[in-house]
Protein backbone atom coordinates (compact mmCIF):
# COMPACT_ATOMS: atom_id res chain seq x y z
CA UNK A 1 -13.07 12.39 -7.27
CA UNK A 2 -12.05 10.56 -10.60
CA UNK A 3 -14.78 11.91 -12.72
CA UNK A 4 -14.29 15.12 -11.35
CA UNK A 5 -10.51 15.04 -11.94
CA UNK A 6 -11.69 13.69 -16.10
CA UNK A 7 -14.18 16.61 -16.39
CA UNK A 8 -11.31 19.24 -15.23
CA UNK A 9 -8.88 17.77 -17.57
CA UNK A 10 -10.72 18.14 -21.01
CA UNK A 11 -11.35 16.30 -24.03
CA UNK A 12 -7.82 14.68 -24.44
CA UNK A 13 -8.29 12.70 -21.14
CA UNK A 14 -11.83 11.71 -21.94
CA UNK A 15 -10.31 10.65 -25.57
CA UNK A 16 -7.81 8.00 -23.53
CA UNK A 17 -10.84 6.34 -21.40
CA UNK A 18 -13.81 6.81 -22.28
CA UNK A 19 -15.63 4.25 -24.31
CA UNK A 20 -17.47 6.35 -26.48
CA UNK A 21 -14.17 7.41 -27.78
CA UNK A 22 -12.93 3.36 -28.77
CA UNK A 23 -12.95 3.07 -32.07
CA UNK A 24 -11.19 6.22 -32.79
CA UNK A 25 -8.80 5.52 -30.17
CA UNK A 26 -8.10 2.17 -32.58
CA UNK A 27 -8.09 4.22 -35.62
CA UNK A 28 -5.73 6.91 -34.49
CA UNK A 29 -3.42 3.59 -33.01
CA UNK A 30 -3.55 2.35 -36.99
CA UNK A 31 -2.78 5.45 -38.32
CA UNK A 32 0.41 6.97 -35.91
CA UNK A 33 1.77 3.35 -35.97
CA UNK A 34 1.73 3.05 -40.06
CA UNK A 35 3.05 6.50 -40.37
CA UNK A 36 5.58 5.74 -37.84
CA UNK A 37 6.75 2.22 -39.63
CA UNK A 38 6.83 4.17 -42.82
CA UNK A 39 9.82 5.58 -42.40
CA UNK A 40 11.97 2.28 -42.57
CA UNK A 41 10.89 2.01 -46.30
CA UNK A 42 11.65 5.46 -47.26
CA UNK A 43 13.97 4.49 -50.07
CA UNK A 44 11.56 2.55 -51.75
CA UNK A 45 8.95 5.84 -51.99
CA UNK A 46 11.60 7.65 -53.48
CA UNK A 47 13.07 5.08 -55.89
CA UNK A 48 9.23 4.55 -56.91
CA UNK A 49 9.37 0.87 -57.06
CA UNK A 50 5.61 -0.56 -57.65
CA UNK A 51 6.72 -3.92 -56.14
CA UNK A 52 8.72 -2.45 -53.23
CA UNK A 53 6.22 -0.20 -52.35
CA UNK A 54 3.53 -3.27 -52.47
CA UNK A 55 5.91 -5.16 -50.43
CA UNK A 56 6.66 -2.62 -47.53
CA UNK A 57 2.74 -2.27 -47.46
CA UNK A 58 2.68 -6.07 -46.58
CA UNK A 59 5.72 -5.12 -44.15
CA UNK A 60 4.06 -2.71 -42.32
CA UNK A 61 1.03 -4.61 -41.64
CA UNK A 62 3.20 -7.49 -39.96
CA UNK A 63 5.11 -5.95 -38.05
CA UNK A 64 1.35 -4.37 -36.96
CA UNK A 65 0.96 -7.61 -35.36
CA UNK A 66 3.04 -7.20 -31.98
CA UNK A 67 1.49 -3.84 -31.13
CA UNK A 68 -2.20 -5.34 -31.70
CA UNK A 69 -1.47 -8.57 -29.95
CA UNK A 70 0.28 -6.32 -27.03
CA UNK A 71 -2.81 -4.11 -26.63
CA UNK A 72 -5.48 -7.21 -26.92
CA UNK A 73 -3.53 -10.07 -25.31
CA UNK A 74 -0.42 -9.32 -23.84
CA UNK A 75 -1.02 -5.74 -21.42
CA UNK A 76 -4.43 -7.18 -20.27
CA UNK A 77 -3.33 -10.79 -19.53
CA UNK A 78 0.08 -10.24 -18.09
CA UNK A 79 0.75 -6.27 -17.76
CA UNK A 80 -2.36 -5.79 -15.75
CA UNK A 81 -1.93 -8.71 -13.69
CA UNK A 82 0.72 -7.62 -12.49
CA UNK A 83 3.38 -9.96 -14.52
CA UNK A 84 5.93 -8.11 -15.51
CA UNK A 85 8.48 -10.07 -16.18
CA UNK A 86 6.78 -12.66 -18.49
CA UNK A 87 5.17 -9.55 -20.22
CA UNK A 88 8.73 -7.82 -20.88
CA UNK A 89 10.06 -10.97 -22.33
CA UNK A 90 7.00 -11.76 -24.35
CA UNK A 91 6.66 -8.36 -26.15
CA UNK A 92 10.17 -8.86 -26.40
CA UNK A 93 9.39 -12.45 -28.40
CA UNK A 94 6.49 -11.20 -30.53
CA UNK A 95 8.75 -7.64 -31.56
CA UNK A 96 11.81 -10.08 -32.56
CA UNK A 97 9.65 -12.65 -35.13
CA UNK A 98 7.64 -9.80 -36.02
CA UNK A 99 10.56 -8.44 -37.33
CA UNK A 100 12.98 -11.43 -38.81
CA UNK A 101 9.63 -12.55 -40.94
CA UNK A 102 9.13 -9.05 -41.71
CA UNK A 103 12.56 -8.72 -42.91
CA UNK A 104 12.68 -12.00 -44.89
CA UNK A 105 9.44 -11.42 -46.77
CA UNK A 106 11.73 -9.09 -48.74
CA UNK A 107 14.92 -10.29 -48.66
CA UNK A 108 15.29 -11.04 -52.00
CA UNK A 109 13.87 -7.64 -53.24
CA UNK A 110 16.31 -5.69 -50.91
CA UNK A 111 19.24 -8.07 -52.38
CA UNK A 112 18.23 -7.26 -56.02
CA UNK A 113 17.53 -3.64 -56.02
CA UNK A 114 20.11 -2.17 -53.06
CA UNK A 115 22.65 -4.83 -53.29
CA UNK A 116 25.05 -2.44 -52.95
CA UNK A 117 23.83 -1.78 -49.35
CA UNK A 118 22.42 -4.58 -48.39
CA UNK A 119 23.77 -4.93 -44.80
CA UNK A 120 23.21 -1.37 -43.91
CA UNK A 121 20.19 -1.44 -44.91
CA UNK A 122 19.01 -4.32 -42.88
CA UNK A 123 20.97 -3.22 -39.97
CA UNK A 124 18.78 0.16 -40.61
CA UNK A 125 15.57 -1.98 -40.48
CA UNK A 126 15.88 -3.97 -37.62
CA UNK A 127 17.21 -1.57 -35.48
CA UNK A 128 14.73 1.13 -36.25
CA UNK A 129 11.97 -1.71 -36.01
CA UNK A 130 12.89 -2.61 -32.67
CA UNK A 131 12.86 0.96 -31.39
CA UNK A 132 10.05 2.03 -33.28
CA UNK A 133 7.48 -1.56 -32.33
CA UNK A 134 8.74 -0.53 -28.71
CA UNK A 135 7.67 2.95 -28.10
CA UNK A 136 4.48 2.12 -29.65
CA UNK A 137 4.02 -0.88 -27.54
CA UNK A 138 5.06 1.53 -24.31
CA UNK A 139 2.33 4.06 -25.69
CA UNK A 140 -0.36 1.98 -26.20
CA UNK A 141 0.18 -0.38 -22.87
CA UNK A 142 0.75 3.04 -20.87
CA UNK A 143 -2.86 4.34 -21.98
CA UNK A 144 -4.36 0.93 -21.34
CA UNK A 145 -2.54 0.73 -18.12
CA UNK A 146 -3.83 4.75 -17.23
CA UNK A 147 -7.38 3.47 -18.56
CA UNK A 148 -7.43 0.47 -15.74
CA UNK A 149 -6.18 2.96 -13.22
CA UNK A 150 -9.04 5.39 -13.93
CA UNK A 151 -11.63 2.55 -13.97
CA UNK A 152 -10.43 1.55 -10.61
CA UNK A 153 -10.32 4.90 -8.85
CA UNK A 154 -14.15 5.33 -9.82
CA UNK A 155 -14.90 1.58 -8.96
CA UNK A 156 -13.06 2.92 -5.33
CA UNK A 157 -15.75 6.16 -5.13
CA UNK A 158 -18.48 4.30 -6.64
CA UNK A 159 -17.52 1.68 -3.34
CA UNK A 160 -16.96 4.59 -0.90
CA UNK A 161 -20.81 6.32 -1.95
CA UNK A 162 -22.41 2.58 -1.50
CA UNK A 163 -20.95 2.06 1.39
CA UNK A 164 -21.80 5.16 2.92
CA UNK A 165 -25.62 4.53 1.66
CA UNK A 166 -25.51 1.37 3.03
CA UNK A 167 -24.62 2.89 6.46
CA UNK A 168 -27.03 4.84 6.40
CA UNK A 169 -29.30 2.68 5.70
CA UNK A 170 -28.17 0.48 8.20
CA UNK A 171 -28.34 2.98 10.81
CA UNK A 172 -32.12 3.81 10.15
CA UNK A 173 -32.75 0.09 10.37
CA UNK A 174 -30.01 -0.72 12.48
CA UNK A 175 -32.80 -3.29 14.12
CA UNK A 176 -36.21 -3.76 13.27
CA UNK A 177 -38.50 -1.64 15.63
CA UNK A 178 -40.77 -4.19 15.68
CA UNK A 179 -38.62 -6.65 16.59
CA UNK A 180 -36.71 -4.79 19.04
CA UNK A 181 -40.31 -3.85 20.79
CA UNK A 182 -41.06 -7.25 21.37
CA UNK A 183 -37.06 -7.97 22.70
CA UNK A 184 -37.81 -5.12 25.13
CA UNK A 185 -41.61 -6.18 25.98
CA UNK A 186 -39.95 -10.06 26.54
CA UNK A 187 -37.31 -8.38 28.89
CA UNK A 188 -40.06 -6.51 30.62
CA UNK A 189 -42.39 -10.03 31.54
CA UNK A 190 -38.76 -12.14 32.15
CA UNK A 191 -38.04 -9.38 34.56
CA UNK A 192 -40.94 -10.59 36.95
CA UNK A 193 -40.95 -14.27 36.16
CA UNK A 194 -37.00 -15.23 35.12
CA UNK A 195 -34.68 -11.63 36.33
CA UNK A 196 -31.93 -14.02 34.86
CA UNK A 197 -33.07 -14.69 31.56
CA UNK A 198 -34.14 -10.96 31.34
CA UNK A 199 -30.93 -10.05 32.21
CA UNK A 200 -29.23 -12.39 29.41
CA UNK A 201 -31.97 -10.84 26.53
CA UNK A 202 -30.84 -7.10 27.65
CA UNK A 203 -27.57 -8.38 27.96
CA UNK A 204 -27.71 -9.76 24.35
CA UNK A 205 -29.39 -7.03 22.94
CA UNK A 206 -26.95 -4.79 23.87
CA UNK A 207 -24.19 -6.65 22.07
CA UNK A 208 -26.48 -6.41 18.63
CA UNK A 209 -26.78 -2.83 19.16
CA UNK A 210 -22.95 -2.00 19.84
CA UNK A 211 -21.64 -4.75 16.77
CA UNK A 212 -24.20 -3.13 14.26
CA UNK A 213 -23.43 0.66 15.83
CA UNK A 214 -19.81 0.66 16.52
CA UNK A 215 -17.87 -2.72 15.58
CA UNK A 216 -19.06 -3.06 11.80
CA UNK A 217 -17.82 0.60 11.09
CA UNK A 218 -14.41 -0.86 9.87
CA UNK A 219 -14.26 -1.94 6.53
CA UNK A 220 -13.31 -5.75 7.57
CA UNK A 221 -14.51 -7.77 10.40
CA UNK A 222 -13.03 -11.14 11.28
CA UNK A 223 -15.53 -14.43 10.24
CA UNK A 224 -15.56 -15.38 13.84
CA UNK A 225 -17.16 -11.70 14.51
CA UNK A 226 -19.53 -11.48 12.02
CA UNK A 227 -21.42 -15.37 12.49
CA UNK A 228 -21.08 -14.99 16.69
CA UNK A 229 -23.51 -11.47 15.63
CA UNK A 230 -25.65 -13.69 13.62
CA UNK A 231 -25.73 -16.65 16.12
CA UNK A 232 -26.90 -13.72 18.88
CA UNK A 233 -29.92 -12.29 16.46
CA UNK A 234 -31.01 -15.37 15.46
CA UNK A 235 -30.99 -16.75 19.12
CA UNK A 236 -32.95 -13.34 20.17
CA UNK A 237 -35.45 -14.85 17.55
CA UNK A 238 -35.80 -17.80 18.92
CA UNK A 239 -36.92 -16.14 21.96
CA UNK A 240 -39.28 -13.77 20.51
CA UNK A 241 -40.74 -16.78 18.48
CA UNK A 242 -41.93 -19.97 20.41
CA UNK A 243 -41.57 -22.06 16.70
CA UNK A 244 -38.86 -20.94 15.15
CA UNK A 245 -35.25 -22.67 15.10
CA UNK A 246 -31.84 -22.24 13.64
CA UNK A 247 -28.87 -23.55 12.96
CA UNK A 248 -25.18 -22.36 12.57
CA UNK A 249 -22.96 -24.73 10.83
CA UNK A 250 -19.22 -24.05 9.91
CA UNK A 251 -15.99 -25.62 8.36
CA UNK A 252 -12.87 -24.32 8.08
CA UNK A 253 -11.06 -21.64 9.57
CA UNK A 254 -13.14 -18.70 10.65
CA UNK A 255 -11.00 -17.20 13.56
CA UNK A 256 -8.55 -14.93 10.98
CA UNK A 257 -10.64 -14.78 7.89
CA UNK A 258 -11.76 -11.35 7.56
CA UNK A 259 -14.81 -10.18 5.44
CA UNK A 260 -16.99 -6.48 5.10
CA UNK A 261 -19.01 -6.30 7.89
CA UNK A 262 -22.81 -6.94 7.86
CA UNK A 263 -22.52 -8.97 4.53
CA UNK A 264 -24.58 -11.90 5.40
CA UNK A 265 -27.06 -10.19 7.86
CA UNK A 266 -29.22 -8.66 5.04
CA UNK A 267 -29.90 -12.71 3.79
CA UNK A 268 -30.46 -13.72 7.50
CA UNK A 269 -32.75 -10.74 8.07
CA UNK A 270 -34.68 -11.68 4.81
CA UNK A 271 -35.03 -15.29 5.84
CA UNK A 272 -36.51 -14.31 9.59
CA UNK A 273 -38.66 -11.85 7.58
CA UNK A 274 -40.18 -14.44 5.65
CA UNK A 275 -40.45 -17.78 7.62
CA UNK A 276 -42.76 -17.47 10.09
CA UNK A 277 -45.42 -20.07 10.63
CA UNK A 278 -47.65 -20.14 13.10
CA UNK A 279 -48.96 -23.70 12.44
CA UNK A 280 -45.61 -25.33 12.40
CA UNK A 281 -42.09 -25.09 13.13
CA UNK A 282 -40.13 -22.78 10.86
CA UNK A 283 -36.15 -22.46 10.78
CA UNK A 284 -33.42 -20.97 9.34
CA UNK A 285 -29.74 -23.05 8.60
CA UNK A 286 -26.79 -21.32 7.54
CA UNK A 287 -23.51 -23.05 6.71
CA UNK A 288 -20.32 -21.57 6.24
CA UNK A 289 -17.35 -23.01 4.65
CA UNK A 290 -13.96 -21.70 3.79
CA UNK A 291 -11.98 -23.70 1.66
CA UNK A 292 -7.95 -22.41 0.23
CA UNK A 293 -8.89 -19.09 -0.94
CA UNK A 294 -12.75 -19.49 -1.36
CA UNK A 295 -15.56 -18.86 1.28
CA UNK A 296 -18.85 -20.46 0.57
CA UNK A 297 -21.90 -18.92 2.50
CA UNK A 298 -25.15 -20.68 2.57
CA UNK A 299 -28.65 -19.14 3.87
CA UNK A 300 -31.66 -22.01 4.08
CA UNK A 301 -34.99 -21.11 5.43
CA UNK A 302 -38.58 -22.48 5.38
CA UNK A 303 -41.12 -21.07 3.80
CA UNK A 304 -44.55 -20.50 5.29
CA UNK A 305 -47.22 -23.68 3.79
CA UNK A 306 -49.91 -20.60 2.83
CA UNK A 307 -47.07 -17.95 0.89
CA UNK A 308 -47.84 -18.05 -2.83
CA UNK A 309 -46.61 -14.62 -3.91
CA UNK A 310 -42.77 -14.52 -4.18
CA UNK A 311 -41.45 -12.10 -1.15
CA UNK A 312 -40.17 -8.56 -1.20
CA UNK A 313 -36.51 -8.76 0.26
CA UNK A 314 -35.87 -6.88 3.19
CA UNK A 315 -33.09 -5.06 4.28
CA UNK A 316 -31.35 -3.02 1.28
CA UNK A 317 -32.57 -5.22 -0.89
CA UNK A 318 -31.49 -7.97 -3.20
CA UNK A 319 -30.22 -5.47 -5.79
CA UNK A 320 -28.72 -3.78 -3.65
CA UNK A 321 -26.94 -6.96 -1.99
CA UNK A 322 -25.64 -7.80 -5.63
CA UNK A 323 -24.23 -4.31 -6.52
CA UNK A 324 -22.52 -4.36 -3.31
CA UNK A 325 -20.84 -7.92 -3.92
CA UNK A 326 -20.38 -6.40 -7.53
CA UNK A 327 -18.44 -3.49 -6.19
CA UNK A 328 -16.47 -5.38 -3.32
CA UNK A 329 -15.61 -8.19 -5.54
CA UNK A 330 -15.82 -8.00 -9.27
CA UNK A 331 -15.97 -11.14 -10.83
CA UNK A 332 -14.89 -12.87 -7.81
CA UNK A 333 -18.04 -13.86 -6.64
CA UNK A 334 -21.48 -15.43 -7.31
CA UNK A 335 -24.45 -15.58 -5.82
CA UNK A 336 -27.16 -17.83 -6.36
CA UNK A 337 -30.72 -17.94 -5.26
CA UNK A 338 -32.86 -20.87 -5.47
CA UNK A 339 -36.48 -21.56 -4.28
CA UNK A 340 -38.71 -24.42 -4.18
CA UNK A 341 -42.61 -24.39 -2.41
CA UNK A 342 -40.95 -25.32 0.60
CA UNK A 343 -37.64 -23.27 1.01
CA UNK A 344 -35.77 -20.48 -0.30
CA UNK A 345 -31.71 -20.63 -0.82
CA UNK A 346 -29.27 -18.34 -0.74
CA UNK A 347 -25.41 -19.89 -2.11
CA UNK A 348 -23.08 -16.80 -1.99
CA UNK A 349 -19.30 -17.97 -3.25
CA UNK A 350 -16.55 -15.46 -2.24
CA UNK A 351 -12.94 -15.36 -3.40
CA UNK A 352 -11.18 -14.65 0.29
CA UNK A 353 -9.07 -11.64 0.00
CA UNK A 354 -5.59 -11.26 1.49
């Protein structure tokens, strides 16, 4: 939707946000805010004055200084973050000794050569400083602001396309065939020896199929949700697998914490994948913590004494995984994998939203 809209509006809107278009964005913010100073030393181009002119050179590139700390420091750190207030009354600051150290750098010439109108003139500069640092300010933090706003309306429809992919995905692999074969083929033999345990596998099964099919549509899913979905697949394992074991360990709240659904399955899935052993136990231990505004998520599994190559992950794939976290998250994540001849670790760090 947002490219679209930039490609229907033409080269001007492409010239405000996109990167290929920076430097001359700075240049042209240079140039329109030196022509634009200008004016306050008008008198001293047409008196001709070598010094004064040398002097409101040095002028103009000071009071330069509020408009370039603005743009770098001020719109980005505070503006963007929502801050208003402390960015109003620090623009405000940086505009106001911008200007009084402007102003006193040529006090003296402005007393010698316009003594006659000394106080007008001053009154002339500061007041036409103020208004003229401000709507540049305003211009420059307004494209910057219109520049985030853009960037975050395609991060959105970059978002909405993977997730859609990633449904799809997840709907032709909503469960392993293989896996759900030998579920089925386990329910068929408990049927004739334990009708009760059968009935507990289907039983199970069916709650996989409706969480993954129906339940995980939404774009959050409470904690609580999401591990009871893993505790159920990984116990279906255990059934399917006579040495295979897991645990679920977790601290913190979990009951009101929401998250995207079907975040950690694709690690969990992975570590089943590649863990079996058939010559001694293998197992699978995932720990979830959620501390003030942080969750911490980790995935432990053995590895298989006789695996040398380094395995393919399953699911959508690691890549995949990341540029999902990258899109859901930003920077307010991290994941970390780790593996050793024995196990393989996934740490995933998660700044809760509200």
């Amino acid at each position: 939707m947002y490219q679209v809209m930039i490609n229907a509006s033409g080269f001007l809107l492409r010239l405000l946000v996109d990167s290929r278009y920076r430097i001359f964005r700075h240049f042209l913010l240079f140039f329109l805010s030196m022509l634009i100073i200008s004016v306050n030393f008008y008198l001293d181009l047409i008196e001709g004055k070598e010094s004064l002119i040398r002097s409101s050179i040095a002028q103009s590139l000071i009071l330069l200084i509020p408009i370039y700390l603005s743009v770098f420091i001020l719109t980005p750190r505070l503006l963007l973050k929502n801050k208003l207030g402390k960015y109003v009354i620090s623009v405000f600051l940086v505009i106001a000794v911008a200007i009084l150290f402007s102003y006193l750098l040529r006090q003296e010439d402005i007393e010698r050569e316009y003594k006659l109108y000394q106080f007008w003139l001053a009154a002339f500069f500061f007041i036409s400083s103020i208004i003229q640092l401000s709507l540049i300010i305003a211009g420059a933090s307004a494209v910057i602001v219109f520049q985030d706003y853009v960037k975050y309306g395609q991060r959105i429809d970059e978002l909405e396309n993977a997730t859609m992919q990633s449904e799809m995905e997840q709907l032709k692999n909503q469960i392993n065939p293989h896996f759900l074969f030998n579920m089925l083929n386990n329910a068929n033999v408990l049927i004739k020896e334990n009708p009760v345990e059968a009935v507990h596998v289907l039983s199970k099964l069916k709650d996989l199929l409706k969480y993954q099919l129906k339940d995980s549509t939404s774009e959050t899913v409470y904690l609580a949700d999401d591990i009871r979905f893993l505790t159920d697949y990984l116990n279906m394992e255990k059934i399917r697998r006579d040495n295979f074991d897991f645990i679920i360990s977790t601290e913190g709240e979990t009951a009101h914490i929401t998250v995207p659904p079907l975040l950690f399955i694709p690690f969990v899935e992975n570590a089943v994948k590649h863990n079996n052993d058939n010559r001694k136990l293998s197992y699978v231990h995932l720990y979830f913590k959620t501390k003030e505004e942080q969750l911490i998520f980790i995935c432990i599994n053995s590895k298989p004494a006789e695996q040398k190559e380094k395995p393919v992950d399953g699911g959508i794939g690691l890549a995949n995984i990341s540029r999902r976290l990258q899109l859901l998250y930003d920077t307010d994540c991290s994941l970390q994998i780790n593996e050793t001849d024995i196990t393989y670790t996934v740490n995933l760090r998660l700044k809760l939203k509200n």
